[in-house]
N, C-alpha and C. Protein backbone atom coordinates (compact mmCIF):
# COMPACT_ATOMS: atom_id res chain seq x y z
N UNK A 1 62.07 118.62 119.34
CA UNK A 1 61.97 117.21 119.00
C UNK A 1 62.94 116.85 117.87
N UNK A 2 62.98 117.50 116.30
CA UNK A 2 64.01 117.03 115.76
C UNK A 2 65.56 117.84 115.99
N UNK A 3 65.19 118.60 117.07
CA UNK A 3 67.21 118.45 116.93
C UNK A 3 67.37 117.96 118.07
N UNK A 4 66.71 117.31 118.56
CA UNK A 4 67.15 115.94 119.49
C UNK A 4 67.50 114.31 118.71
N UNK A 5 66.19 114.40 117.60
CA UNK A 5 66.63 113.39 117.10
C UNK A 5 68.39 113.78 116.38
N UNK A 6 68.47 115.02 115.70
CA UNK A 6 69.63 115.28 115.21
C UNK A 6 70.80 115.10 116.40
N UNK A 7 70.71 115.25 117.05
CA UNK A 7 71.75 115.06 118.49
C UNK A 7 72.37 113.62 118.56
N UNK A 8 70.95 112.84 119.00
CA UNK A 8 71.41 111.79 118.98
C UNK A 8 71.89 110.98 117.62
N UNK A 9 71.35 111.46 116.44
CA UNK A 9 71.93 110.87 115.13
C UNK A 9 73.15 110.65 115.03
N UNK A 10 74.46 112.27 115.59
CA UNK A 10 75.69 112.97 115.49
C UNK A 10 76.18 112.14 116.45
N UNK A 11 75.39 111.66 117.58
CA UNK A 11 76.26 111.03 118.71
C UNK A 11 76.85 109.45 117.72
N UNK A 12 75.43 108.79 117.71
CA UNK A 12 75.25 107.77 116.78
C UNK A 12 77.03 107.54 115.34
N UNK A 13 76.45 108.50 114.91
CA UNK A 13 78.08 108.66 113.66
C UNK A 13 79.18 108.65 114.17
N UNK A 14 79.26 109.91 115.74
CA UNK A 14 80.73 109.67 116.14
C UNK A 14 80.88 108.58 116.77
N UNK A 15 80.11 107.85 117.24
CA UNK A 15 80.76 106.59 118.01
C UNK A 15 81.07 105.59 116.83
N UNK A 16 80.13 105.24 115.85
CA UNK A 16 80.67 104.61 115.11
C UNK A 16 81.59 105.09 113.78
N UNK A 17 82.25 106.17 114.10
CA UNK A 17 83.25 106.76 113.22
C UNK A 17 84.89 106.25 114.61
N UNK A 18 84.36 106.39 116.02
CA UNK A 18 85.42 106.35 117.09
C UNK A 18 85.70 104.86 116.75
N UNK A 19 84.86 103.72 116.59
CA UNK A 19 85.06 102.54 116.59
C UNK A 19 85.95 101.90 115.14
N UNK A 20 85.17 102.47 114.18
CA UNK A 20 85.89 102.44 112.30
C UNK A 20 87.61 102.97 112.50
N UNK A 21 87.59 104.11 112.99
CA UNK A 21 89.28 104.72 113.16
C UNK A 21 89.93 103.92 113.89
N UNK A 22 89.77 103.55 114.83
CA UNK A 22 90.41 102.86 116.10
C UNK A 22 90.52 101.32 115.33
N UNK A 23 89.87 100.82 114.59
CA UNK A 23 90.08 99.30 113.95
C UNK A 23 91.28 99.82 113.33
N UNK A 24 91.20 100.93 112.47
CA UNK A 24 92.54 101.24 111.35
C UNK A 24 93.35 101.19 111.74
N UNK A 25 93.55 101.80 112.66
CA UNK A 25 94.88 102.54 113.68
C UNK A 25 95.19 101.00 114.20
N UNK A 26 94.28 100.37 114.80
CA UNK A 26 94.41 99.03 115.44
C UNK A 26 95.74 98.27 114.73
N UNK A 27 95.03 98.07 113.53
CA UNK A 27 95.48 97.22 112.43
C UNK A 27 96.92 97.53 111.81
N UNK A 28 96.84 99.08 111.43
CA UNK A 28 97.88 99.93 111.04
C UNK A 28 99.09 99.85 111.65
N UNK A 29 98.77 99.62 113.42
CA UNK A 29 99.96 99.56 114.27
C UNK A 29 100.19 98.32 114.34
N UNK A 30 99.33 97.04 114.66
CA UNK A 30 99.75 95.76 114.57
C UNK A 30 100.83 95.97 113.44
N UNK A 31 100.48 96.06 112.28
CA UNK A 31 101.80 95.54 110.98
C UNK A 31 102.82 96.63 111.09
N UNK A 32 102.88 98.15 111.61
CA UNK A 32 103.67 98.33 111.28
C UNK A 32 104.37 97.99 112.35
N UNK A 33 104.19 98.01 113.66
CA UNK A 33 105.22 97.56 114.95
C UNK A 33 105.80 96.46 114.50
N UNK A 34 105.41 95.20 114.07
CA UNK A 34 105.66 93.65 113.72
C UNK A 34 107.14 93.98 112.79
N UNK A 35 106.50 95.01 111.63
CA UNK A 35 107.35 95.14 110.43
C UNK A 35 108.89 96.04 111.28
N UNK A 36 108.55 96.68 111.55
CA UNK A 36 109.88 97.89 112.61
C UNK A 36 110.68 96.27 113.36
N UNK A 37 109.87 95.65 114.37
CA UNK A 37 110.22 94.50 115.43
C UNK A 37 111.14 93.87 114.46
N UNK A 38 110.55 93.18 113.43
CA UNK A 38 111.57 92.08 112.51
C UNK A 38 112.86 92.95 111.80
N UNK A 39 112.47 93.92 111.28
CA UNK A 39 113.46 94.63 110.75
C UNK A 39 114.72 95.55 111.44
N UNK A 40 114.30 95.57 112.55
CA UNK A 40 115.40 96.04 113.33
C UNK A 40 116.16 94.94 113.86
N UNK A 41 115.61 93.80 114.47
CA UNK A 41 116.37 93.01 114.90
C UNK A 41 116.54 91.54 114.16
N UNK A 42 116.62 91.82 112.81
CA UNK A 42 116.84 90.80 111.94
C UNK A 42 118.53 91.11 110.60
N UNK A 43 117.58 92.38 110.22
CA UNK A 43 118.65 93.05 109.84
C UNK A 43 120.45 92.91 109.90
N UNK A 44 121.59 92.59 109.73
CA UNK A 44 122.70 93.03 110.28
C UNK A 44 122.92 94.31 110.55
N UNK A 45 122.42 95.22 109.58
CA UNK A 45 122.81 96.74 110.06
C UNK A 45 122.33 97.30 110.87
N UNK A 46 121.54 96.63 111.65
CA UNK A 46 121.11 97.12 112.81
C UNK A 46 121.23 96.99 114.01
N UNK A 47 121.88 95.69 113.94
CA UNK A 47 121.55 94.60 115.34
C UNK A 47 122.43 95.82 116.40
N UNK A 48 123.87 96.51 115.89
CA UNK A 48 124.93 97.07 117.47
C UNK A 48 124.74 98.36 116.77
N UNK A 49 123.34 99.24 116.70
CA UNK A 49 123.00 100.68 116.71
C UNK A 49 122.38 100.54 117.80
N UNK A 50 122.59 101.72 118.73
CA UNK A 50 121.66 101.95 120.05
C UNK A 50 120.32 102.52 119.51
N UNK A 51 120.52 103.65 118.55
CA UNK A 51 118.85 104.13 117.77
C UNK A 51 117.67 102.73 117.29
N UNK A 52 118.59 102.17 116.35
CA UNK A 52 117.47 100.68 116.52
C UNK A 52 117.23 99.89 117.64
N UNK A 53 118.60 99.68 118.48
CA UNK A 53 117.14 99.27 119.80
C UNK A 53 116.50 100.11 120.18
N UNK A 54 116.46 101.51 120.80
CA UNK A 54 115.22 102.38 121.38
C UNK A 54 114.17 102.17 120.70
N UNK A 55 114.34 102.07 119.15
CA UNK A 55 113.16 102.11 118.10
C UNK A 55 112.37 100.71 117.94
N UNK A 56 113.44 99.60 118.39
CA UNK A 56 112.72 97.91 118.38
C UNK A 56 112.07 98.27 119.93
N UNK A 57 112.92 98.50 120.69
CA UNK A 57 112.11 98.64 122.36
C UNK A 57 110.42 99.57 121.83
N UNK A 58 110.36 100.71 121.85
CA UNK A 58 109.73 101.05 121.07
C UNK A 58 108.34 100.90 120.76
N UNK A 59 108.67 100.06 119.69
CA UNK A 59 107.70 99.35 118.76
C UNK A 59 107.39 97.99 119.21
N UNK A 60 108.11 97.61 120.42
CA UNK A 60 107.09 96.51 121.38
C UNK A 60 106.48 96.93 121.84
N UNK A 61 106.59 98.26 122.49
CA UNK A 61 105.67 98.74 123.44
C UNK A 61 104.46 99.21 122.82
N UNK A 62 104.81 99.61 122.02
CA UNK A 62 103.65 100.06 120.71
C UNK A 62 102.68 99.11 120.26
N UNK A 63 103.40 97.67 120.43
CA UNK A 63 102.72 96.59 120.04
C UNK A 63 101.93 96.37 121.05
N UNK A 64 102.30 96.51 122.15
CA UNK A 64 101.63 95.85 123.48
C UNK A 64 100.41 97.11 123.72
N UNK A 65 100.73 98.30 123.33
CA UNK A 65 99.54 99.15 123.55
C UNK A 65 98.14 99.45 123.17
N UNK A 66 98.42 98.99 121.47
CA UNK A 66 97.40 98.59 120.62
C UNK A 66 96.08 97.94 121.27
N UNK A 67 96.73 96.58 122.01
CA UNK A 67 95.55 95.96 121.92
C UNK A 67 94.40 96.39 123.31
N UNK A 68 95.71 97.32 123.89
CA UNK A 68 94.91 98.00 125.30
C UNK A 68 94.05 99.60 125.09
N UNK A 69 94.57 99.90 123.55
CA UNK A 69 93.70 100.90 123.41
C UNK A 69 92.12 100.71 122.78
N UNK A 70 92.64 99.57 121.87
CA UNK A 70 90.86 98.92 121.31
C UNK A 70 89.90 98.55 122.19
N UNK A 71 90.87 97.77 123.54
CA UNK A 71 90.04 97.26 124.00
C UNK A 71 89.28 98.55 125.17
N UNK A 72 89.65 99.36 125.23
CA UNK A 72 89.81 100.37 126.18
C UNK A 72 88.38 101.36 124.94
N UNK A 73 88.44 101.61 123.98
CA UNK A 73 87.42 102.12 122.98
C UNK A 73 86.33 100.85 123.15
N UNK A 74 86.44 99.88 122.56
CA UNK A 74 85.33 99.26 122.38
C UNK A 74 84.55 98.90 123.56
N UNK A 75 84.60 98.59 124.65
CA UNK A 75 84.22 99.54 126.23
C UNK A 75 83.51 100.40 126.40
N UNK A 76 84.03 101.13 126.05
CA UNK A 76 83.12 102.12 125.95
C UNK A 76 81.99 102.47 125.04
N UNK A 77 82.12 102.05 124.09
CA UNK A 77 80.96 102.03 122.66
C UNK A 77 79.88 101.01 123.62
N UNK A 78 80.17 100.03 123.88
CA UNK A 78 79.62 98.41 124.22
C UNK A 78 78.27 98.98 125.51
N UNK A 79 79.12 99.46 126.65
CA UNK A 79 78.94 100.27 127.37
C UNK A 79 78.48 101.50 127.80
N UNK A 80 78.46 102.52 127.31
CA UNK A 80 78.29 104.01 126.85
C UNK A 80 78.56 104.28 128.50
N UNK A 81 79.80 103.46 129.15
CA UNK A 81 80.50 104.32 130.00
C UNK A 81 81.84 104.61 129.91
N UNK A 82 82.66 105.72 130.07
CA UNK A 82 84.05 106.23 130.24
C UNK A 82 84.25 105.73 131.99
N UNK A 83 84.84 105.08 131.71
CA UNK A 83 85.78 104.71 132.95
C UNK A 83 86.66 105.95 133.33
N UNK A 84 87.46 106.27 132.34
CA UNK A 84 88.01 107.86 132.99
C UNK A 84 87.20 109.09 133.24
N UNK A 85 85.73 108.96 133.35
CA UNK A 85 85.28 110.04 133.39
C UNK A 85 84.94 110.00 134.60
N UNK A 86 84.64 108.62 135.33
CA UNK A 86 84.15 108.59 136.87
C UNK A 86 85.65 107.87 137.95
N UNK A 87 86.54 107.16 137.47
CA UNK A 87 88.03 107.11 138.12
C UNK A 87 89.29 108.24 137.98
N UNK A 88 89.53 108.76 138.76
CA UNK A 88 90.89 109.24 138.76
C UNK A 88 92.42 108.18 138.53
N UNK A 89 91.76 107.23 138.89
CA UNK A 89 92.94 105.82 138.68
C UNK A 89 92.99 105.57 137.07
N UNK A 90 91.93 105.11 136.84
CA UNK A 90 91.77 104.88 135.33
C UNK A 90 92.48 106.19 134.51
N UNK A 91 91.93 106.74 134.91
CA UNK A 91 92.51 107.97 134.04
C UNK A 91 93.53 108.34 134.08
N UNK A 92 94.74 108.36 135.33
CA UNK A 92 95.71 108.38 134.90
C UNK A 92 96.56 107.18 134.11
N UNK A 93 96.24 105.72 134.23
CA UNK A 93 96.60 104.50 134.02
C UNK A 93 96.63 104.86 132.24
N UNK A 94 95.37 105.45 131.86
CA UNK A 94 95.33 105.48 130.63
C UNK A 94 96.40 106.50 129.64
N UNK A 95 96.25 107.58 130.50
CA UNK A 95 97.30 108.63 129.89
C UNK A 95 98.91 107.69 130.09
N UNK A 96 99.42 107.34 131.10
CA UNK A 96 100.30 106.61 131.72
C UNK A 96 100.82 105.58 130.54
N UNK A 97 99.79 104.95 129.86
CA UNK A 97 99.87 103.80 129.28
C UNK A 97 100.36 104.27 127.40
N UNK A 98 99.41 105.40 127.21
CA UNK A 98 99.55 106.35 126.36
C UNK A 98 100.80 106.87 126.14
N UNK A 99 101.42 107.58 127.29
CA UNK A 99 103.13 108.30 127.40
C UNK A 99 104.11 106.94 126.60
């Protein structure tokens, strides 16, 4: 009986430790992609380097991923289902999206 309650306590912390990190990271990548985006292609010393575009290309994509990974966590918290645990589609879409 109590190391069940202890079980579920540990489950309890990591989900809301998975949800607390994933805001950071959220947030962390919003400003820094934005900050990389403006600064590479605002810059003069950057604008005719091929390394700063790969790195502005990049950091859009980075931008655009963000909001598909929160939403892709908080889903699952909301839920207490993994979509990649019962799709083979999902699951590669996610790694896919990840690369």
């Amino acid at each position: 009986m109590a190391s069940t309650l202890v079980a579920l306590k540990i489950l309890q912390i990591a989900s809301q430790y998975s949800i607390y990190t994933n805001c950071i990271t959220f947030t962390s990548g919003i400003i820094g992609n934005t900050i990389n985006i403006l600064v590479f292609t605002h810059l003069k010393l950057f604008r005719n380097n091929r390394c700063a575009f790969y790195l502005t290309i990049e950091s859009i994509f980075g931008f655009l991923y963000q909001p598909f990974s929160i939403t892709i966590t908080i889903l699952i918290s909301l839920y207490g289902n993994d979509l990649t645990e019962n799709s083979l589609i999902w699951c590669r879409l996610k790694f896919f999206f990840g690369q």
